[in-house]
N, C-alpha and C. Protein backbone atom coordinates (compact mmCIF):
# COMPACT_ATOMS: atom_id res chain seq x y z
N UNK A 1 5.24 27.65 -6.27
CA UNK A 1 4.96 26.25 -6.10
C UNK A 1 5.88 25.46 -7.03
N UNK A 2 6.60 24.38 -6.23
CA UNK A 2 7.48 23.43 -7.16
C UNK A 2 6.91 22.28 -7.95
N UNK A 3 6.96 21.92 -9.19
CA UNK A 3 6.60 20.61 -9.63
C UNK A 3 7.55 19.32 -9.48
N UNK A 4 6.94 18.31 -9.93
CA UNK A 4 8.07 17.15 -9.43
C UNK A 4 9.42 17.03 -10.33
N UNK A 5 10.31 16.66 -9.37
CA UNK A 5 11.62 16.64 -10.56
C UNK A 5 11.72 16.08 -11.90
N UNK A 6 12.40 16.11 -12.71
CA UNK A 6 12.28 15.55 -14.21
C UNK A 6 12.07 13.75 -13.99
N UNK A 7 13.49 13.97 -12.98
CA UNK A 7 13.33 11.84 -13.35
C UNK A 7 13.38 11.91 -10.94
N UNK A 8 12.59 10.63 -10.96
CA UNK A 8 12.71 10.21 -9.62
C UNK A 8 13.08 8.76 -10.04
N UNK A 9 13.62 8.51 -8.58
CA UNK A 9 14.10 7.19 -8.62
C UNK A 9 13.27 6.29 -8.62
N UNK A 10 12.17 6.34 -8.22
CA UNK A 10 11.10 5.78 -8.21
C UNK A 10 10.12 5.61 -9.61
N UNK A 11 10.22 4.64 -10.16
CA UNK A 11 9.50 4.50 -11.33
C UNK A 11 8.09 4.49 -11.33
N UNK A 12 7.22 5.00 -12.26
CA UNK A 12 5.82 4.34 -12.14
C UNK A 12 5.24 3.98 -13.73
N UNK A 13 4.89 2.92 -13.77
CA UNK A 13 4.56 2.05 -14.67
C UNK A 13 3.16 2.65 -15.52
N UNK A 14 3.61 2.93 -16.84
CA UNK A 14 2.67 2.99 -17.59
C UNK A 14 0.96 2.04 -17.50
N UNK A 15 -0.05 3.00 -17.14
CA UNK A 15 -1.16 2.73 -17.04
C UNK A 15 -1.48 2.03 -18.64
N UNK A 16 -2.57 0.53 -18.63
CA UNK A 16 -2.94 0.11 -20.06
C UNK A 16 -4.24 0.74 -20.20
N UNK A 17 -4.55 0.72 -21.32
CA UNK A 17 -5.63 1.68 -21.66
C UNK A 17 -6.18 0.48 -21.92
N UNK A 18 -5.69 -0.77 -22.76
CA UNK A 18 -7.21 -1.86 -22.66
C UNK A 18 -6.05 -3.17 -21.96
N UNK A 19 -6.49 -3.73 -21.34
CA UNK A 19 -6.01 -4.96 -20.93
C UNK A 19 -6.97 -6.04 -20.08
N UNK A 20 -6.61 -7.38 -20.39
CA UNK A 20 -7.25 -8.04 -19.25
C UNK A 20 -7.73 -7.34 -17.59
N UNK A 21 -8.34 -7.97 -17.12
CA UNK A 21 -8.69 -7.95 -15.91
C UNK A 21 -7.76 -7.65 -14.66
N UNK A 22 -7.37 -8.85 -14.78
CA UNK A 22 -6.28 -9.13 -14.04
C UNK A 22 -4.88 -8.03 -14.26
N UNK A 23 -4.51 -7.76 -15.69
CA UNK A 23 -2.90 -6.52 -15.70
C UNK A 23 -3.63 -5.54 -15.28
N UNK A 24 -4.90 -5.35 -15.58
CA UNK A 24 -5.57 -3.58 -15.60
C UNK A 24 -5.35 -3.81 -13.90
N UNK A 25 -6.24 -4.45 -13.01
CA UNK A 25 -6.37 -4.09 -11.58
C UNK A 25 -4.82 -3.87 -11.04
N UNK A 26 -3.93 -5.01 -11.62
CA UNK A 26 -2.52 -4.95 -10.95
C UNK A 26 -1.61 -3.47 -11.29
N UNK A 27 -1.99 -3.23 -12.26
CA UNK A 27 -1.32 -1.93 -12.58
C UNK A 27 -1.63 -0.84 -12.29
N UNK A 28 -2.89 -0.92 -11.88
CA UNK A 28 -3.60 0.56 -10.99
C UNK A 28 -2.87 0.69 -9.43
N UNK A 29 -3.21 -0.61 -8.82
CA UNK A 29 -2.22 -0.96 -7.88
C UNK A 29 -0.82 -0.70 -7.62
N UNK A 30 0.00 -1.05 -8.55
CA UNK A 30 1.02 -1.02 -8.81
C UNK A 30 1.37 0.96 -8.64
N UNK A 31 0.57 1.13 -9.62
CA UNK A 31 1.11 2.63 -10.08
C UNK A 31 0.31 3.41 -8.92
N UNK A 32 -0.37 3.46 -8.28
CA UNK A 32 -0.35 4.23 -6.64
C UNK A 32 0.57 3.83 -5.50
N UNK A 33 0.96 2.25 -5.57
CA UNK A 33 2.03 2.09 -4.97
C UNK A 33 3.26 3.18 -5.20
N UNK A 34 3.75 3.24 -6.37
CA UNK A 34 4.69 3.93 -6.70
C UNK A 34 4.45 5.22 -6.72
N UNK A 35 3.36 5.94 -6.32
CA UNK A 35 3.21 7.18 -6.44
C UNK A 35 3.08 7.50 -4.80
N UNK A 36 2.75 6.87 -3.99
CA UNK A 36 3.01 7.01 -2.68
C UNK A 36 4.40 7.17 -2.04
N UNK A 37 5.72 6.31 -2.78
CA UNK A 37 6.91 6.38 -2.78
C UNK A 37 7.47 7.62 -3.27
N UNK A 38 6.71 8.17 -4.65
CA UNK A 38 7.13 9.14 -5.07
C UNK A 38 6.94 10.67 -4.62
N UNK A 39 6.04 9.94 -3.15
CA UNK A 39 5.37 11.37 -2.62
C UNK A 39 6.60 11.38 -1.44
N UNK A 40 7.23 10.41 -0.53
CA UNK A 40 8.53 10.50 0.14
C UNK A 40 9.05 10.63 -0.07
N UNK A 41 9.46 10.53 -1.44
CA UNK A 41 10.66 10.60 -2.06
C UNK A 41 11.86 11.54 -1.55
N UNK A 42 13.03 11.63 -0.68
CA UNK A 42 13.72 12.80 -0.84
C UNK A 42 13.54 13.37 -0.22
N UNK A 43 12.61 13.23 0.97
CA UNK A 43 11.84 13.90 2.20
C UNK A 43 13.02 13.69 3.48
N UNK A 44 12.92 14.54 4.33
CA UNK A 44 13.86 14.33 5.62
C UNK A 44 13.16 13.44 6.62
N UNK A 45 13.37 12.74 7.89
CA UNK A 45 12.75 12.41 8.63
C UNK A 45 11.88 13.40 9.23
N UNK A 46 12.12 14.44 9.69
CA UNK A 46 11.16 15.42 9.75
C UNK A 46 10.09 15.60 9.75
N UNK A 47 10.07 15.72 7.88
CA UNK A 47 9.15 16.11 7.18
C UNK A 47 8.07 14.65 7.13
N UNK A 48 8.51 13.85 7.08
CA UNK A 48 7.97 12.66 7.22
C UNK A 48 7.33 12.39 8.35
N UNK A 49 7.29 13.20 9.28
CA UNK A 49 7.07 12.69 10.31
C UNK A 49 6.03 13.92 10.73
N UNK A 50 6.05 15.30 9.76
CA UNK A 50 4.85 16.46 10.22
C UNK A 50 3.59 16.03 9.65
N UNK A 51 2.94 16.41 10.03
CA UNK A 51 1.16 16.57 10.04
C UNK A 51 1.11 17.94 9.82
N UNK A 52 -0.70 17.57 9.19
CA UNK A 52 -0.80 19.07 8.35
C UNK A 52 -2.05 19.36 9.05
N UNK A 53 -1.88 19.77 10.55
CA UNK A 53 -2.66 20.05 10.86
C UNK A 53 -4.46 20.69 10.34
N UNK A 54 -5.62 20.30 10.76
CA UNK A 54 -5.65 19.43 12.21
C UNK A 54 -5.80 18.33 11.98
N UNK A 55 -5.36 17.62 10.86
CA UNK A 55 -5.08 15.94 10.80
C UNK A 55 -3.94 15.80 11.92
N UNK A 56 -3.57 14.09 12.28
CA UNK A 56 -2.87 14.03 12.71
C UNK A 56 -1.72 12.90 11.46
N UNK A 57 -2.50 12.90 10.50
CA UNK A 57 -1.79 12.16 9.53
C UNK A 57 0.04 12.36 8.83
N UNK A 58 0.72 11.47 9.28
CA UNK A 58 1.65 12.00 8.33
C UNK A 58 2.14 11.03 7.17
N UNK A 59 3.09 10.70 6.49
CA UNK A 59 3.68 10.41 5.52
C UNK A 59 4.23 9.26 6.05
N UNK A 60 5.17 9.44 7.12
CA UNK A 60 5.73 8.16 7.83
C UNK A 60 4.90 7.36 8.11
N UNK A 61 3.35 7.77 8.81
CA UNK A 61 2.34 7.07 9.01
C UNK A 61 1.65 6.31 8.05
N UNK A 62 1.56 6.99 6.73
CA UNK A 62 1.02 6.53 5.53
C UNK A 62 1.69 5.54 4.90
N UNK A 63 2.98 5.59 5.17
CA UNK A 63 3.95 4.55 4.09
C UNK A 63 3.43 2.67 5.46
N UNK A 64 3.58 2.93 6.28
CA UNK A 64 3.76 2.12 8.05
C UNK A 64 2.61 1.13 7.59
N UNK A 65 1.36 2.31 7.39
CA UNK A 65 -0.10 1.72 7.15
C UNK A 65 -0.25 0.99 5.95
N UNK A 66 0.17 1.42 5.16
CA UNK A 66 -0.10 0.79 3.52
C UNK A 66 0.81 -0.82 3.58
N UNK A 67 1.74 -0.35 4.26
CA UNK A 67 2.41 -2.11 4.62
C UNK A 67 2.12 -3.07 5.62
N UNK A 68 1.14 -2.44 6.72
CA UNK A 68 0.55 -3.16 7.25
C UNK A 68 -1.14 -3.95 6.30
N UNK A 69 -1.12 -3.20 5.62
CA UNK A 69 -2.34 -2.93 4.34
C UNK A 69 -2.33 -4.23 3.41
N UNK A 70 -1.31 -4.13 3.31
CA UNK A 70 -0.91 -5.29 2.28
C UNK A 70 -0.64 -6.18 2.85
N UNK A 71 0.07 -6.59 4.12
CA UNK A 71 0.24 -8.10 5.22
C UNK A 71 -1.04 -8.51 5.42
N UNK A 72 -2.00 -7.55 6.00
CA UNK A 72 -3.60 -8.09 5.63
C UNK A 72 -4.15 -9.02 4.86
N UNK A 73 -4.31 -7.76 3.24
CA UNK A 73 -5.41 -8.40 2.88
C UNK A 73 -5.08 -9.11 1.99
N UNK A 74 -3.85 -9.78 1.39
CA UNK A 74 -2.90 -10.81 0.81
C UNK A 74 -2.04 -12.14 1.97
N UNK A 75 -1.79 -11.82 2.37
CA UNK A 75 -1.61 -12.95 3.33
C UNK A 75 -2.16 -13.55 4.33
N UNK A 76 -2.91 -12.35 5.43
CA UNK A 76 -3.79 -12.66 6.37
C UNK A 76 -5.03 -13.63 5.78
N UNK A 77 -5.25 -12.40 5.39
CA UNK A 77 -6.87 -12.98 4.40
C UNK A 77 -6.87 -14.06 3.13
N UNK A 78 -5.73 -13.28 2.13
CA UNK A 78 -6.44 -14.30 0.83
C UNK A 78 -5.95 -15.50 1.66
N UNK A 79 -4.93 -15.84 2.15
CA UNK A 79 -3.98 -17.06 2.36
C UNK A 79 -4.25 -17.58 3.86
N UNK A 80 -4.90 -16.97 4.58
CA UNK A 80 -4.83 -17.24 5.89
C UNK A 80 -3.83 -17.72 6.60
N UNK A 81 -2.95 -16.67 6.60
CA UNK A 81 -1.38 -16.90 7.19
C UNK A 81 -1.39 -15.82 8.36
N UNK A 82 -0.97 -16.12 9.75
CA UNK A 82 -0.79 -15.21 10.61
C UNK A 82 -0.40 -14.27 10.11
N UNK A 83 -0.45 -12.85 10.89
CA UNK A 83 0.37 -11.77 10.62
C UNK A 83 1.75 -11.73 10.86
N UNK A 84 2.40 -10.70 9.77
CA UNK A 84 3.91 -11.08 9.83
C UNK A 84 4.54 -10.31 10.58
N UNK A 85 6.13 -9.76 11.39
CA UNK A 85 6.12 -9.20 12.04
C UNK A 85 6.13 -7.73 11.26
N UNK A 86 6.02 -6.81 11.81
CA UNK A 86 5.81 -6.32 13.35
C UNK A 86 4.30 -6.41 13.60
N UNK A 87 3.67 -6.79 13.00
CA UNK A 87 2.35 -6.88 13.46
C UNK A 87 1.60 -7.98 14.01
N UNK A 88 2.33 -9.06 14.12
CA UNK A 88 2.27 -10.08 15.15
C UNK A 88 2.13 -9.91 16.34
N UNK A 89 2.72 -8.92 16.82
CA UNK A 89 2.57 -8.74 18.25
C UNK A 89 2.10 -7.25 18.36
N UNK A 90 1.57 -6.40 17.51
CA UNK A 90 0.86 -5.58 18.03
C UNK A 90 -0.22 -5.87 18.81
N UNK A 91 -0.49 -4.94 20.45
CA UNK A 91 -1.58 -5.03 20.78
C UNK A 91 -2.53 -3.92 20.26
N UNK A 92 -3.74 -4.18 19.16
CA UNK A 92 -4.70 -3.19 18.71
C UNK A 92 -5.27 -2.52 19.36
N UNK A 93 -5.70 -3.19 20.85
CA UNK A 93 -6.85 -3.00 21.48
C UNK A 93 -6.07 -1.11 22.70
N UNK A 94 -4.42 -1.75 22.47
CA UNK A 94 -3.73 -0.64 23.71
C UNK A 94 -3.93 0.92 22.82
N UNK A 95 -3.74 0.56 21.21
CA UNK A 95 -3.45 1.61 20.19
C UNK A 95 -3.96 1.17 19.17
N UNK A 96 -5.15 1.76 18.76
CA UNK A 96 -5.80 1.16 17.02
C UNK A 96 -4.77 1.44 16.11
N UNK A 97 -4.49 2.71 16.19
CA UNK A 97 -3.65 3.48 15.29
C UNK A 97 -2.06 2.65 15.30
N UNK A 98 -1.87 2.04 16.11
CA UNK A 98 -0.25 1.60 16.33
C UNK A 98 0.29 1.80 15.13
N UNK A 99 -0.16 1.79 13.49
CA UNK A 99 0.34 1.36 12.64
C UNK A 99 0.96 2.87 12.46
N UNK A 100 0.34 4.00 12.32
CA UNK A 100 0.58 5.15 12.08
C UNK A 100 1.47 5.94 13.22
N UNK A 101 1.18 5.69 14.57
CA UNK A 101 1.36 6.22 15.54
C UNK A 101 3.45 5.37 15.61
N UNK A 102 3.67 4.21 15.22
CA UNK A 102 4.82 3.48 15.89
C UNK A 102 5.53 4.18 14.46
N UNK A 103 4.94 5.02 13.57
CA UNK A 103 5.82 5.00 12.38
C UNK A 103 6.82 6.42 12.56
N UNK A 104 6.40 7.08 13.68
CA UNK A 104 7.48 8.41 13.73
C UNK A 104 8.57 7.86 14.47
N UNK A 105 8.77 6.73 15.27
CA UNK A 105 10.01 6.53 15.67
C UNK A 105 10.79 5.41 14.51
N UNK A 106 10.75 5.51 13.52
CA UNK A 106 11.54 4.73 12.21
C UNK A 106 12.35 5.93 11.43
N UNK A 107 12.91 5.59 10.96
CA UNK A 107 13.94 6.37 9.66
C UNK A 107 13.47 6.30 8.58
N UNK A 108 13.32 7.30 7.33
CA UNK A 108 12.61 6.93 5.96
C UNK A 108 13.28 5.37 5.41
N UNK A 109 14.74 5.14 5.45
CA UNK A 109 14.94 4.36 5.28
C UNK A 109 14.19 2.64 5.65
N UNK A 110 14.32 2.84 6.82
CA UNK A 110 13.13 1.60 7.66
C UNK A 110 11.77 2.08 7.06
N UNK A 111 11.16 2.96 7.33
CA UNK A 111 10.03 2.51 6.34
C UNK A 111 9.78 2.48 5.06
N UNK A 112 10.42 2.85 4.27
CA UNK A 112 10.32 2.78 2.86
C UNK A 112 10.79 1.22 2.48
N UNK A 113 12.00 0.26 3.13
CA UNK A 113 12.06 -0.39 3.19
C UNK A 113 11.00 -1.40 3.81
N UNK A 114 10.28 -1.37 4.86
CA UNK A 114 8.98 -1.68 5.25
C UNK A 114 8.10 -2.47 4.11
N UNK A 115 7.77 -1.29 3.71
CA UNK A 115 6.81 -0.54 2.43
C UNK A 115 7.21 -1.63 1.18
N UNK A 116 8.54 -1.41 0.89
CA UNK A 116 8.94 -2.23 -0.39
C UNK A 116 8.50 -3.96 -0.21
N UNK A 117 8.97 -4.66 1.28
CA UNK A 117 9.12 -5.76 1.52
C UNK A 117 7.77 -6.02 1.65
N UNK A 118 6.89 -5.44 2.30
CA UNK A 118 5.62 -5.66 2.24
C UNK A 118 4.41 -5.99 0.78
N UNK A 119 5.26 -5.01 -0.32
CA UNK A 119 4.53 -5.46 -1.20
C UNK A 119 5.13 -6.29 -2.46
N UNK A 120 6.40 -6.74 -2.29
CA UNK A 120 6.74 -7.40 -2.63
C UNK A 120 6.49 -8.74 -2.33
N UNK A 121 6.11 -8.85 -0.90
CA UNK A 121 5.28 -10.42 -0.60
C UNK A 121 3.83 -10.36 -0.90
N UNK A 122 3.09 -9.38 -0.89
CA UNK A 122 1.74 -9.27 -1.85
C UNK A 122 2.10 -9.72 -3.38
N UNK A 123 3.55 -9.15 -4.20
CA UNK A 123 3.35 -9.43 -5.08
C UNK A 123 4.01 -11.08 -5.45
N UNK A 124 4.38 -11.66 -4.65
CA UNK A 124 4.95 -13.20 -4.88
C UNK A 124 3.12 -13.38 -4.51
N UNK A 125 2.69 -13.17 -3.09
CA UNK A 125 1.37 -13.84 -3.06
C UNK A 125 0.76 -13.94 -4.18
N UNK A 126 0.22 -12.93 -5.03
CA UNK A 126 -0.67 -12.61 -6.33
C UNK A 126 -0.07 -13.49 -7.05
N UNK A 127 1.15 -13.87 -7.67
CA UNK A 127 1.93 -14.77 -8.45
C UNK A 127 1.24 -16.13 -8.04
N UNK A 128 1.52 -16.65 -7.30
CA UNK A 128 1.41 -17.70 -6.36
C UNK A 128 -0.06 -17.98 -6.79
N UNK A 129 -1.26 -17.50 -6.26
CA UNK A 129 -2.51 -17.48 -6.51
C UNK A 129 -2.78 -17.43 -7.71
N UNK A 130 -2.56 -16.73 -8.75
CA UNK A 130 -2.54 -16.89 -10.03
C UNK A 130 -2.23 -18.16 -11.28
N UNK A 131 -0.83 -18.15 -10.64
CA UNK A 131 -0.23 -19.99 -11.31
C UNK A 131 -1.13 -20.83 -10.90
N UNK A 132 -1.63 -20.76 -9.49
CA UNK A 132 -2.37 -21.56 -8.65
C UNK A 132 -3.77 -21.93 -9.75
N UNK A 133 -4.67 -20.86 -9.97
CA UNK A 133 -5.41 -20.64 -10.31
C UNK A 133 -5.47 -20.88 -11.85
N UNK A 134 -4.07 -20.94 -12.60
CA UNK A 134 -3.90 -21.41 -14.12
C UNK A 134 -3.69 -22.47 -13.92
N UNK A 135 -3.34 -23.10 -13.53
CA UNK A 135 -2.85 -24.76 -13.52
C UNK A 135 -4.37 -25.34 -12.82
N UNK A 136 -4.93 -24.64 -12.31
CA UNK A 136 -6.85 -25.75 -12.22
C UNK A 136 -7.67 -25.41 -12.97
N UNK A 137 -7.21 -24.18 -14.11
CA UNK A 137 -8.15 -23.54 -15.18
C UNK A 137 -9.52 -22.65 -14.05
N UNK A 138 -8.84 -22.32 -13.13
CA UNK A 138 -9.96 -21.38 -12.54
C UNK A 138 -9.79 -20.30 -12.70
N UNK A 139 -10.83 -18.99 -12.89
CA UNK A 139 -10.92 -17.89 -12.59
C UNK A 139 -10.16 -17.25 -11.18
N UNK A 140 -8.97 -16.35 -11.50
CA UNK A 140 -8.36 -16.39 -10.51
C UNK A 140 -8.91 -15.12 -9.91
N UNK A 141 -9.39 -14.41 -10.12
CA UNK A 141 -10.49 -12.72 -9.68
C UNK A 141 -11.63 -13.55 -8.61
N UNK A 142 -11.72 -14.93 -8.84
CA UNK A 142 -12.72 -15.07 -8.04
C UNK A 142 -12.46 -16.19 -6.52
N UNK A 143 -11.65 -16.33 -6.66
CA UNK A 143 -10.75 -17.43 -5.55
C UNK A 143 -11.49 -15.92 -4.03
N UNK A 144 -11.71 -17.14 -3.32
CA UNK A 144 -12.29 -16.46 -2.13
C UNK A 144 -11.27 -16.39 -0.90
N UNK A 145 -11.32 -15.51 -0.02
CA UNK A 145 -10.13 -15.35 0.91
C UNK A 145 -10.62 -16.46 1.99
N UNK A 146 -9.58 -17.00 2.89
CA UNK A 146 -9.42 -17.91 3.64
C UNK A 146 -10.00 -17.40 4.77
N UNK A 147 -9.39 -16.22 5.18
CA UNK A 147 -10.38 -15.75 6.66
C UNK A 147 -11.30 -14.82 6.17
N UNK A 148 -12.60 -14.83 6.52
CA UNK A 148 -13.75 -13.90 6.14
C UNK A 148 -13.38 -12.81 6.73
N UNK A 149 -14.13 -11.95 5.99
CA UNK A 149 -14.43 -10.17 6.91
C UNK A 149 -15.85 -10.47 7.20
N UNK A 150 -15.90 -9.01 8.21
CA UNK A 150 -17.64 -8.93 8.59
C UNK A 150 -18.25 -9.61 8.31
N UNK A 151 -18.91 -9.43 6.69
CA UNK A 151 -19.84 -10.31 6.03
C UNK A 151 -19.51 -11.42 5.38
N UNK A 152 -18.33 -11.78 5.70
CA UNK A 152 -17.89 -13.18 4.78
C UNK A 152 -16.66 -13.00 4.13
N UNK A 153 -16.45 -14.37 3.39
CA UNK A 153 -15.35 -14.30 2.55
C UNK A 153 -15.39 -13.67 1.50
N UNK A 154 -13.91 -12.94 0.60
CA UNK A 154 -14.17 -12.21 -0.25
C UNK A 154 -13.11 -12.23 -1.56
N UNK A 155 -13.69 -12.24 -2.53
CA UNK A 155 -12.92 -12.78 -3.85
C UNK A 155 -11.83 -11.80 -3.79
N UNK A 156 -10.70 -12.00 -4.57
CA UNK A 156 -9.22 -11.43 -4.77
C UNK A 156 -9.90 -10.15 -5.67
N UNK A 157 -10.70 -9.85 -6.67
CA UNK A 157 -11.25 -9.17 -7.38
C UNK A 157 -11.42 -8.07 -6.06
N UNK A 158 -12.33 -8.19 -5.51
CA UNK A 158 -12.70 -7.64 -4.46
C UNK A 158 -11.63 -6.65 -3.46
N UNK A 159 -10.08 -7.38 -3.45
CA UNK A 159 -9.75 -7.19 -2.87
C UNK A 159 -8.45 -6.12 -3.97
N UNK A 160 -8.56 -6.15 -4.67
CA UNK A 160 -7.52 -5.80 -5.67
C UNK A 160 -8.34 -4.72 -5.86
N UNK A 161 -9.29 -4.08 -6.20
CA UNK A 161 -10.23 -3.31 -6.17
C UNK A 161 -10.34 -2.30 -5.23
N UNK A 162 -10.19 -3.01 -3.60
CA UNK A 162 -10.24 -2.36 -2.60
C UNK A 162 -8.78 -1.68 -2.59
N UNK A 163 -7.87 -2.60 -3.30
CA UNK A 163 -6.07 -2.09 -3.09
C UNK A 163 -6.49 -0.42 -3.45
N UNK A 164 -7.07 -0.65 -5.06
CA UNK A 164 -7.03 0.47 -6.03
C UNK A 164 -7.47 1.76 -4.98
N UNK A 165 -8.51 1.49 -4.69
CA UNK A 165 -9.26 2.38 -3.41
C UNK A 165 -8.51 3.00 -2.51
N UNK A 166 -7.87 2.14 -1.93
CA UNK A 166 -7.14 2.55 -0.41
C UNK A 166 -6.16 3.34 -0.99
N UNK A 167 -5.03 2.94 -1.85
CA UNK A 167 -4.03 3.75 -2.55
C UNK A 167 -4.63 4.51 -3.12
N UNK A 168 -5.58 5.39 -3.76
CA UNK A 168 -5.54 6.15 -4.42
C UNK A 168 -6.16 7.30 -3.04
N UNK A 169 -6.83 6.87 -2.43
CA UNK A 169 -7.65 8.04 -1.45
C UNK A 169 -6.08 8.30 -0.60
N UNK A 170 -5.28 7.25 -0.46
CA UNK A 170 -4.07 7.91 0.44
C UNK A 170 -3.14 8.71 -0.25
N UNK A 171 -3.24 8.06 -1.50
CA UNK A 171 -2.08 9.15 -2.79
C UNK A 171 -2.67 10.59 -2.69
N UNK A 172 -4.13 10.81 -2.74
CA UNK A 172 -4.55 12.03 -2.55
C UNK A 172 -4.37 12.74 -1.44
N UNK A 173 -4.33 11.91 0.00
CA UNK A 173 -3.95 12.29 0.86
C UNK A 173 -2.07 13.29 1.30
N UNK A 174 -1.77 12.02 0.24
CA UNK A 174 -0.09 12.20 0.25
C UNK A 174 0.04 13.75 -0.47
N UNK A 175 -0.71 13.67 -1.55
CA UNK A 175 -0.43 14.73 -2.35
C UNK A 175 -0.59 16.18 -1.26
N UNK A 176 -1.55 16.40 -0.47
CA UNK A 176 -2.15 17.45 0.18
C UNK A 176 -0.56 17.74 1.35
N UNK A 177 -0.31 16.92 2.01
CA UNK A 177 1.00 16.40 2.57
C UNK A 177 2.04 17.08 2.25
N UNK A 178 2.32 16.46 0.76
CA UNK A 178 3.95 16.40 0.52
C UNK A 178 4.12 18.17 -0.28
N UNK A 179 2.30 18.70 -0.84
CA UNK A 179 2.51 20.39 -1.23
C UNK A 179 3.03 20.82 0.21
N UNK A 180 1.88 20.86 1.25
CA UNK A 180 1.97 21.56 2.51
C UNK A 180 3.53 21.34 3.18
N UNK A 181 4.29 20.53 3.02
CA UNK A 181 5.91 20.29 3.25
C UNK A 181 6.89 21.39 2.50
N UNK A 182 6.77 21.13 1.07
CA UNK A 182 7.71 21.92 0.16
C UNK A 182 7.40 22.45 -1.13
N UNK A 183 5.59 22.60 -1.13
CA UNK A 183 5.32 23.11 -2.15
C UNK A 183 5.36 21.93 -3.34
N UNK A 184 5.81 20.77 -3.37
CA UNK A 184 6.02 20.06 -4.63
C UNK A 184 4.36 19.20 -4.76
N UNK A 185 4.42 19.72 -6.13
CA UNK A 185 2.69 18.98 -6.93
C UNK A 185 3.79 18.36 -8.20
N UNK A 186 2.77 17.13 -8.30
CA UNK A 186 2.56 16.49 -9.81
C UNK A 186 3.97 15.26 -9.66
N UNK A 187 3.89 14.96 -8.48
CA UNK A 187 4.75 14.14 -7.89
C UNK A 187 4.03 12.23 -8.52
């Protein structure tokens, strides 16, 4: 079994052991972001594109989803801004999955790029909301999203929380993935 290389190109940001609210959630975030990258890292289209059976999950699918993930629940929701493309014109109803399923015909390049652009406009959004939220002296963890879910609208706390969640159950996912590919742990 291989471990991960000494240095990847992909950085991941020192976890704080005490910090505000607000750096602690962003940096949990942050650092599964980058560990999802670090699980493609260097991967062929291929490999990106196998399932580890009898999932039908792959890596290409995982990176596709996590950027549709973030157009959601930062722009859709906190901001109530249509969806951006390519998910503007997905029809959900033809393919739930479209997000995972449209990601084996891309190049790692296109989705990793995807991936980057996607949360890079989560992270101007969070900026944005934040200044927003210092300049009226409000609590910015608690600013409520513009379009409700199920049960209603839901604070950025909430949703930064849920980030931590989703990335870490898929990093675990990735991890199971990227051994069953080439043997590499501690990625």
């Amino acid at each position: 079994m291989s471990t991960a290389p000494e240095t990847s190109a992909v950085p991941r940001p020192d976890l704080p052991l005490a910090a505000d609210e607000v750096t602690m959630l962003r940096a949990f975030v942050n650092y599964y972001r980058a560990t999802i990258l670090r699980q493609c890292e260097g991967l062929s289209v291929e490999q990106l594109r196998t399932p580890h059976p009898p999932s039908t999950m792959t890596l290409a699918g995982m990176l596709k989803h996590l950027a549709y993930v973030e157009d959601v629940w930062f722009s859709v929701r906190l901001l109530g801004n249509e969806p951006t493309p390519p998910w503007d014109t997905v029809d959900w109803s033809a393919d739930r999955d479209w997000d995972w399923n449209s990601a084996l015909a891309e190049t790692p390049e296109e989705l990793a790029a995807g991936f980057r652009d996607a949360v890079a406009a989560s992270e101007r959004i969070l900026d944005q909301v934040l200044a927003e939220s210092a300049a009226r002296q409000e609590p910015a963890l608690d600013r409520l999203t513009v379009r409700p879910g199920r049960r209603g609208r839901i604070s950025l706390r909430w949703i930064l929380v849920h980030m931590v969640e989703e990335y870490s159950r898929h990093a675990g996912h990735a991890d199971l993935l990227r051994e069953a590919l080439d043997g590499a742990t501690d990625l």
